[in-house]
PDB file of N, CA and C in Angstrom:
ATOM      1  N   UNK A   1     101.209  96.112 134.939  1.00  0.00           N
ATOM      2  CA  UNK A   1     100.942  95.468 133.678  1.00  0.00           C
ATOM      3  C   UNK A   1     100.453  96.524 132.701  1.00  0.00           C
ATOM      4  N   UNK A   2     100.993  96.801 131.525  1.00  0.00           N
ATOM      5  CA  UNK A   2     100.867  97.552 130.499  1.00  0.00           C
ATOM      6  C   UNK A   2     100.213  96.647 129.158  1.00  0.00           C
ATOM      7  N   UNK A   3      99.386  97.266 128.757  1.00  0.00           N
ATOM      8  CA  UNK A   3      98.758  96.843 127.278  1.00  0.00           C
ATOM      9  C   UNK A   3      99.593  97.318 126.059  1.00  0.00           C
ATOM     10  N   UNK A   4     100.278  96.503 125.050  1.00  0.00           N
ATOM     11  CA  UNK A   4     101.386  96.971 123.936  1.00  0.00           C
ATOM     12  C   UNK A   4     100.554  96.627 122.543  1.00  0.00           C
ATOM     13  N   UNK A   5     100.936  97.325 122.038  1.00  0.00           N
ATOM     14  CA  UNK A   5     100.052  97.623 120.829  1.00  0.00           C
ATOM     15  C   UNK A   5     101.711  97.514 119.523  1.00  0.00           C
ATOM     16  N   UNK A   6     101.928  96.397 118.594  1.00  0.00           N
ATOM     17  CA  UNK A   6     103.236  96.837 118.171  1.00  0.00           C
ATOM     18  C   UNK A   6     102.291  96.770 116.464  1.00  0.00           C
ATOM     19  N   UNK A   7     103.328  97.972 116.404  1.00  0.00           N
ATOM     20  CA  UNK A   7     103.037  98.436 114.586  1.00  0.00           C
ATOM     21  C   UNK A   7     104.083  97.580 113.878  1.00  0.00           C
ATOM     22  N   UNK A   8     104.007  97.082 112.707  1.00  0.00           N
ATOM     23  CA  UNK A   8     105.208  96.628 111.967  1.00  0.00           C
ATOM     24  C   UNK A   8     105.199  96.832 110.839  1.00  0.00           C
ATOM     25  N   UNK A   9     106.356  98.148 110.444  1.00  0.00           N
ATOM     26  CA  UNK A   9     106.002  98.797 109.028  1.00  0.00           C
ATOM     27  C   UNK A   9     104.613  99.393 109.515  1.00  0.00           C
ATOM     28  N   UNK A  10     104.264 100.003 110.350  1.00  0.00           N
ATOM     29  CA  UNK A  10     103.289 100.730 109.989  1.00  0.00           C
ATOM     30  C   UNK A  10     102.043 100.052 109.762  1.00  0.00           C
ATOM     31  N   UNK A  11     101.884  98.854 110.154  1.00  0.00           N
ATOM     32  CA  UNK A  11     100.572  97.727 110.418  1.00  0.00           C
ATOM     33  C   UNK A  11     100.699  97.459 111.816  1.00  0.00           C
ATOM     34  N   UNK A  12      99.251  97.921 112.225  1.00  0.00           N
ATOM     35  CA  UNK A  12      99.319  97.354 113.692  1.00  0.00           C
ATOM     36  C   UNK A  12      98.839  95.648 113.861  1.00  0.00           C
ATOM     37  N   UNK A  13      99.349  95.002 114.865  1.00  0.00           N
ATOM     38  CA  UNK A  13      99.023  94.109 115.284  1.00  0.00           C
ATOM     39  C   UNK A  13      98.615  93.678 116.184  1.00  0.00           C
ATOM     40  N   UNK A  14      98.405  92.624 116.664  1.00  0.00           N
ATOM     41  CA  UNK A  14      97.647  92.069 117.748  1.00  0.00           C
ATOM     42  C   UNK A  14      97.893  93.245 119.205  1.00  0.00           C
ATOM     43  N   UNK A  15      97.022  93.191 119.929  1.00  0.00           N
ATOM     44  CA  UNK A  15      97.209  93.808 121.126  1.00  0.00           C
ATOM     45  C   UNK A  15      98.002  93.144 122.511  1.00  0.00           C
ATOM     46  N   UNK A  16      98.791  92.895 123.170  1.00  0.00           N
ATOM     47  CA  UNK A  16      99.545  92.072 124.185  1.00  0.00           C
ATOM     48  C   UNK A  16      99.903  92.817 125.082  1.00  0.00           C
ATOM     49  N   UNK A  17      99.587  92.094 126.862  1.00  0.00           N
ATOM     50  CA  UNK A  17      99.971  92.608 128.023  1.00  0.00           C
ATOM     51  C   UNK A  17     101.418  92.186 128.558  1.00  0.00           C
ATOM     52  N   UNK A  18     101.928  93.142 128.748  1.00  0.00           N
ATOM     53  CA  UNK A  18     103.231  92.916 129.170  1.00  0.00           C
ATOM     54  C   UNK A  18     103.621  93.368 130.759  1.00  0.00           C
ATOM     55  N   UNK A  19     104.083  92.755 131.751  1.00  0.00           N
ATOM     56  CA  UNK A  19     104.927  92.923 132.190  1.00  0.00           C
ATOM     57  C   UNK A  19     105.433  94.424 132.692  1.00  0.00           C
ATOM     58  N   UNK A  20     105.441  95.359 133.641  1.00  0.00           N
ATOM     59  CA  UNK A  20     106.163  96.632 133.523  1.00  0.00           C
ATOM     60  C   UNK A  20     107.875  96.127 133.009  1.00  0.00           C
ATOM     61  N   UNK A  21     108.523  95.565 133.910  1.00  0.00           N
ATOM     62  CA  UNK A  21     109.880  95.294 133.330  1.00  0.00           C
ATOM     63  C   UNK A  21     110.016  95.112 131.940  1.00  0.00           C
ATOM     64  N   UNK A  22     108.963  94.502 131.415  1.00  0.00           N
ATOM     65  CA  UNK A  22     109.426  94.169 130.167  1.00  0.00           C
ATOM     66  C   UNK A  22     109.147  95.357 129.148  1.00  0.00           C
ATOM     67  N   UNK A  23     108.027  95.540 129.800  1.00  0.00           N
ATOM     68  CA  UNK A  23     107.930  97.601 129.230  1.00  0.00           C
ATOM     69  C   UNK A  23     108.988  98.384 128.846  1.00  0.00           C
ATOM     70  N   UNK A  24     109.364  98.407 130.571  1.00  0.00           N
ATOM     71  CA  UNK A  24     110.637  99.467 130.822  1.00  0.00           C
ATOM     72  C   UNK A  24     112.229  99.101 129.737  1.00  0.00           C
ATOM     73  N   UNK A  25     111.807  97.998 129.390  1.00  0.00           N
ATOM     74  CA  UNK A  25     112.980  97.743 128.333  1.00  0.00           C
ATOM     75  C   UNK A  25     113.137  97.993 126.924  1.00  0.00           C
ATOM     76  N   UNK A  26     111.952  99.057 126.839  1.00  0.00           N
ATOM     77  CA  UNK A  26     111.541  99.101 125.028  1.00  0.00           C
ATOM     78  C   UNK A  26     112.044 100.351 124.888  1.00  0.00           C
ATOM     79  N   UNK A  27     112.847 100.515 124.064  1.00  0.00           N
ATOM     80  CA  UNK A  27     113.312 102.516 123.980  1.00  0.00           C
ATOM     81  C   UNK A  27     113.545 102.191 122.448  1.00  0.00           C
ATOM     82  N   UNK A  28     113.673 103.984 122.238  1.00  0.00           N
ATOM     83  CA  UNK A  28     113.553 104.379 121.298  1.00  0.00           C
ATOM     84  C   UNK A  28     114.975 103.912 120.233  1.00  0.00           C
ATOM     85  N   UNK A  29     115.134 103.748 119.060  1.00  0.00           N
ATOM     86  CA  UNK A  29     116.317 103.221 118.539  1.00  0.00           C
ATOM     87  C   UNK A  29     116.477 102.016 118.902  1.00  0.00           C
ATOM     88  N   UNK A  30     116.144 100.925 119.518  1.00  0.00           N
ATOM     89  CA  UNK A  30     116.990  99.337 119.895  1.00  0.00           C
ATOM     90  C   UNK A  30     116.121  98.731 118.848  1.00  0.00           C
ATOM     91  N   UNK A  31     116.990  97.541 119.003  1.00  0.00           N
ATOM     92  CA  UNK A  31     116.635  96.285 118.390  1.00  0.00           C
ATOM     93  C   UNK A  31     116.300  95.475 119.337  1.00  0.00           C
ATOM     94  N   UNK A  32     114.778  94.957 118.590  1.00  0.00           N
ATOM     95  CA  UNK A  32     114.492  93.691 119.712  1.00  0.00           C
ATOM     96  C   UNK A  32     114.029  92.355 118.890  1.00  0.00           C
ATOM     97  N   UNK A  33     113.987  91.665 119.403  1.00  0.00           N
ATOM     98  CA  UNK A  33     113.104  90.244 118.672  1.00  0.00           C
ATOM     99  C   UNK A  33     111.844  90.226 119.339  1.00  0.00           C
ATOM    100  N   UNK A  34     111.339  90.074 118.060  1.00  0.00           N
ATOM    101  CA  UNK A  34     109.544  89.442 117.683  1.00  0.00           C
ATOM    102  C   UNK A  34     109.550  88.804 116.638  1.00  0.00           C
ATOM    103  N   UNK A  35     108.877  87.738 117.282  1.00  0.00           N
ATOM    104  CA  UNK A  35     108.266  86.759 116.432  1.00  0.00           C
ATOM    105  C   UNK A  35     109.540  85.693 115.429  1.00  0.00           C
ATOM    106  N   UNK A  36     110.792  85.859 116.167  1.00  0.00           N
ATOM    107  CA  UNK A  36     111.956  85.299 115.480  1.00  0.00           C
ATOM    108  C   UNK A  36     112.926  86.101 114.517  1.00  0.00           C
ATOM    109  N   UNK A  37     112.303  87.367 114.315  1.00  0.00           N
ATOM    110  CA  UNK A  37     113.423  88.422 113.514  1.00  0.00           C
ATOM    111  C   UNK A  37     113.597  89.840 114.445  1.00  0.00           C
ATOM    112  N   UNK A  38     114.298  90.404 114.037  1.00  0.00           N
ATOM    113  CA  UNK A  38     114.481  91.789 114.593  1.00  0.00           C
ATOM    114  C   UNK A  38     113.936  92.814 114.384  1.00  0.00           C
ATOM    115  N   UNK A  39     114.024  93.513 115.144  1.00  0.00           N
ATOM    116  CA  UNK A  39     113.174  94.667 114.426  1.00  0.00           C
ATOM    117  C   UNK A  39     113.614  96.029 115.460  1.00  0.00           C
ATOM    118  N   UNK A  40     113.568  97.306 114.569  1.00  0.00           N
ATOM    119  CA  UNK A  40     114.007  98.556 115.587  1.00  0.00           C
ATOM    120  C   UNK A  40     113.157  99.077 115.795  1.00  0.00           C
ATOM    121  N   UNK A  41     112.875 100.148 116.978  1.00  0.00           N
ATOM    122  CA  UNK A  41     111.792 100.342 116.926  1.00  0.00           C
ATOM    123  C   UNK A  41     112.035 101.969 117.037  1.00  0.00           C
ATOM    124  N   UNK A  42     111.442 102.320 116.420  1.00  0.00           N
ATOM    125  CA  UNK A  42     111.352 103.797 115.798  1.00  0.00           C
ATOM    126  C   UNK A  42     110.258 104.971 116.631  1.00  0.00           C
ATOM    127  N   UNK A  43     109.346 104.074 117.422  1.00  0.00           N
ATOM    128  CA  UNK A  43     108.651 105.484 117.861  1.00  0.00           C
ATOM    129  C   UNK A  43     108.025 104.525 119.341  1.00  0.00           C
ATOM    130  N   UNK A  44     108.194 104.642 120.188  1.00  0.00           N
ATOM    131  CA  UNK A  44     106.553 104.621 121.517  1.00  0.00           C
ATOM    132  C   UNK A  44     105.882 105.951 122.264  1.00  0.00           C
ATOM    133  N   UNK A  45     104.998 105.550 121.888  1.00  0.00           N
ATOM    134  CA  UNK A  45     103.523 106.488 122.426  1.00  0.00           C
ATOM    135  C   UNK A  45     102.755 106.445 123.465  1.00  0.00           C
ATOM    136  N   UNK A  46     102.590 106.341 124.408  1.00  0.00           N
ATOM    137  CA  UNK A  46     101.944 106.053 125.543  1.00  0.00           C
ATOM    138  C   UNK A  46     100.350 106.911 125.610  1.00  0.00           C
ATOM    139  N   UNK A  47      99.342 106.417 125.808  1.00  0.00           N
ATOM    140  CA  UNK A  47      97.862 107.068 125.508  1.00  0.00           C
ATOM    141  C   UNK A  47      97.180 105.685 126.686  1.00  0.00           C
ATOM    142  N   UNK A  48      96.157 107.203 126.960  1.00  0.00           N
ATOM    143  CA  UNK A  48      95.574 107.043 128.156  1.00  0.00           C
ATOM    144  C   UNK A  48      94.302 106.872 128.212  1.00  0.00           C
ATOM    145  N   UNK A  49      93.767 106.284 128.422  1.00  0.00           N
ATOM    146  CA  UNK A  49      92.061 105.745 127.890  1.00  0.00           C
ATOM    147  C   UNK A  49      91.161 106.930 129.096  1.00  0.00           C
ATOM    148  N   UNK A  50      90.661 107.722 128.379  1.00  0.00           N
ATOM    149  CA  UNK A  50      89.915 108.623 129.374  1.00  0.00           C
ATOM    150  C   UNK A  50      88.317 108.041 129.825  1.00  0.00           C
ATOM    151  N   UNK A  51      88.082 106.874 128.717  1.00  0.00           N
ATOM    152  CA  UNK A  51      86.756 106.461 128.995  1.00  0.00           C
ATOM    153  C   UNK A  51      87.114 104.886 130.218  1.00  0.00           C
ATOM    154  N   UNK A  52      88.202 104.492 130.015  1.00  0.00           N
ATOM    155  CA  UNK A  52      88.825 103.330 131.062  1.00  0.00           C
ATOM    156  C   UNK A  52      89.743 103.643 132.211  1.00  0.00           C
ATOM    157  N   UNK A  53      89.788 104.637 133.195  1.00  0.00           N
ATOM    158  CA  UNK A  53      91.211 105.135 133.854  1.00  0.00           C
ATOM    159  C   UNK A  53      91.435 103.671 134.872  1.00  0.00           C
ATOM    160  N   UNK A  54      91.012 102.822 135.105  1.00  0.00           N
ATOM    161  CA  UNK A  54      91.385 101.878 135.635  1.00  0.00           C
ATOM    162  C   UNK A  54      92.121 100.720 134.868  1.00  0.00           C
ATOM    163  N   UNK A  55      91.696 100.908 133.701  1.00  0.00           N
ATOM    164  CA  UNK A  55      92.315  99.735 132.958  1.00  0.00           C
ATOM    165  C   UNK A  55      94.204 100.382 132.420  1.00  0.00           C
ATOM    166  N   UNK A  56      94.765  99.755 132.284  1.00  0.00           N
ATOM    167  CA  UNK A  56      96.195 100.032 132.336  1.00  0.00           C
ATOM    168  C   UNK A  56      96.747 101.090 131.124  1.00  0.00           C
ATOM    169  N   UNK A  57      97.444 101.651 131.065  1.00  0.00           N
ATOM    170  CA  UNK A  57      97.913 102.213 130.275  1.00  0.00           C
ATOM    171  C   UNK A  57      98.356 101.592 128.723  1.00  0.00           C
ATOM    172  N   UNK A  58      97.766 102.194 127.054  1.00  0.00           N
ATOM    173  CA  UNK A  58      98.272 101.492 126.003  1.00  0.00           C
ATOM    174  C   UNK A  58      99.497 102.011 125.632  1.00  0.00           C
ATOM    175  N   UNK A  59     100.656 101.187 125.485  1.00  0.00           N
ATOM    176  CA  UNK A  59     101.850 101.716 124.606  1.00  0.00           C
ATOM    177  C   UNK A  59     101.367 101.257 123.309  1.00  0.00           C
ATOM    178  N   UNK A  60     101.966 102.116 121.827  1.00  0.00           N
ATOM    179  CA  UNK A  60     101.637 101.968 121.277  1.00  0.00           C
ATOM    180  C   UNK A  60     103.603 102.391 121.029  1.00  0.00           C
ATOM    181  N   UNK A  61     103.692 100.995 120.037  1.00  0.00           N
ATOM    182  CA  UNK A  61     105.074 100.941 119.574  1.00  0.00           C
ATOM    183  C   UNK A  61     105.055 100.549 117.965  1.00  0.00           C
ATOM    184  N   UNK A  62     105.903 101.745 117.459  1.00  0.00           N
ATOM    185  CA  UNK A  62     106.064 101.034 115.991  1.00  0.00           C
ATOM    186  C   UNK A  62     107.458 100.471 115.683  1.00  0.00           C
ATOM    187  N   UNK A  63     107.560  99.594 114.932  1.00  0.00           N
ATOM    188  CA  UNK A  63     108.342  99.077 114.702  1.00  0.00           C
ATOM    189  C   UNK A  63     109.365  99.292 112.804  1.00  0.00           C
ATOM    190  N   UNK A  64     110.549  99.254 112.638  1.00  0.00           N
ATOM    191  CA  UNK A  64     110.710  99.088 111.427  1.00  0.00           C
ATOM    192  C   UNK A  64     111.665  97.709 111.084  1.00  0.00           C
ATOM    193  N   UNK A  65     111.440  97.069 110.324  1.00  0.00           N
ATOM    194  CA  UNK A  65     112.069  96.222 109.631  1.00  0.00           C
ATOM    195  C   UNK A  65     111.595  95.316 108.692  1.00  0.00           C
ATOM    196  N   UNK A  66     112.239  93.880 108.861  1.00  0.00           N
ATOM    197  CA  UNK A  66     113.266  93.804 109.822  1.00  0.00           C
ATOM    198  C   UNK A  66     114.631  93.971 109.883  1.00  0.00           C
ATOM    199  N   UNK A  67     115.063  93.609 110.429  1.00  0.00           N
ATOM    200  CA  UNK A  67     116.919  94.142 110.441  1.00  0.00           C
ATOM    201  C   UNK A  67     117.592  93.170 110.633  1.00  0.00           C
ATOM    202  N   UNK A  68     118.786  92.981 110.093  1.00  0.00           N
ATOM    203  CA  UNK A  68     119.669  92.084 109.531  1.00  0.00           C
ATOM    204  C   UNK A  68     120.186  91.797 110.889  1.00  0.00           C
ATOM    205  N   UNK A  69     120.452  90.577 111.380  1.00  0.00           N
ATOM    206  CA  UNK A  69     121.003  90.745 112.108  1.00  0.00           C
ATOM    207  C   UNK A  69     122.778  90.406 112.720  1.00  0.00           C
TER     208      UNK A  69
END
């Protein structure tokens, strides 16, 4: 289980645990749906909490759109 952090335009939002599979499905360039529109996603970051090493890893994903679909 991974902690996701998604930017939109460059605003972060809510924090949400995901799933590894559903992780492993986020790459760089795709289009995905949130929240009912699309959106590409332009950058993930992966950062490692040095003060938490037990607690899971944060992706931190930005997003751009949305995109037409």
């Amino acid at each position: 289980m991974k902690s996701v952090v998604y930017y939109y335009n460059g605003v972060e939002d809510a924090e949400e645990l995901h799933e590894d599979e559903a992780v492993d499905q986020l790459e760089q360039g795709k289009v995905i749906e949130r929240a009912g529109e699309y959106w590409r996603v332009v950058e993930i970051k992966s950062v490692t909490t040095v003060s938490a090493p037990k607690e899971p890893d944060v992706l931190m994903v930005f997003l751009e759109g949305p995109v037409p679909r």
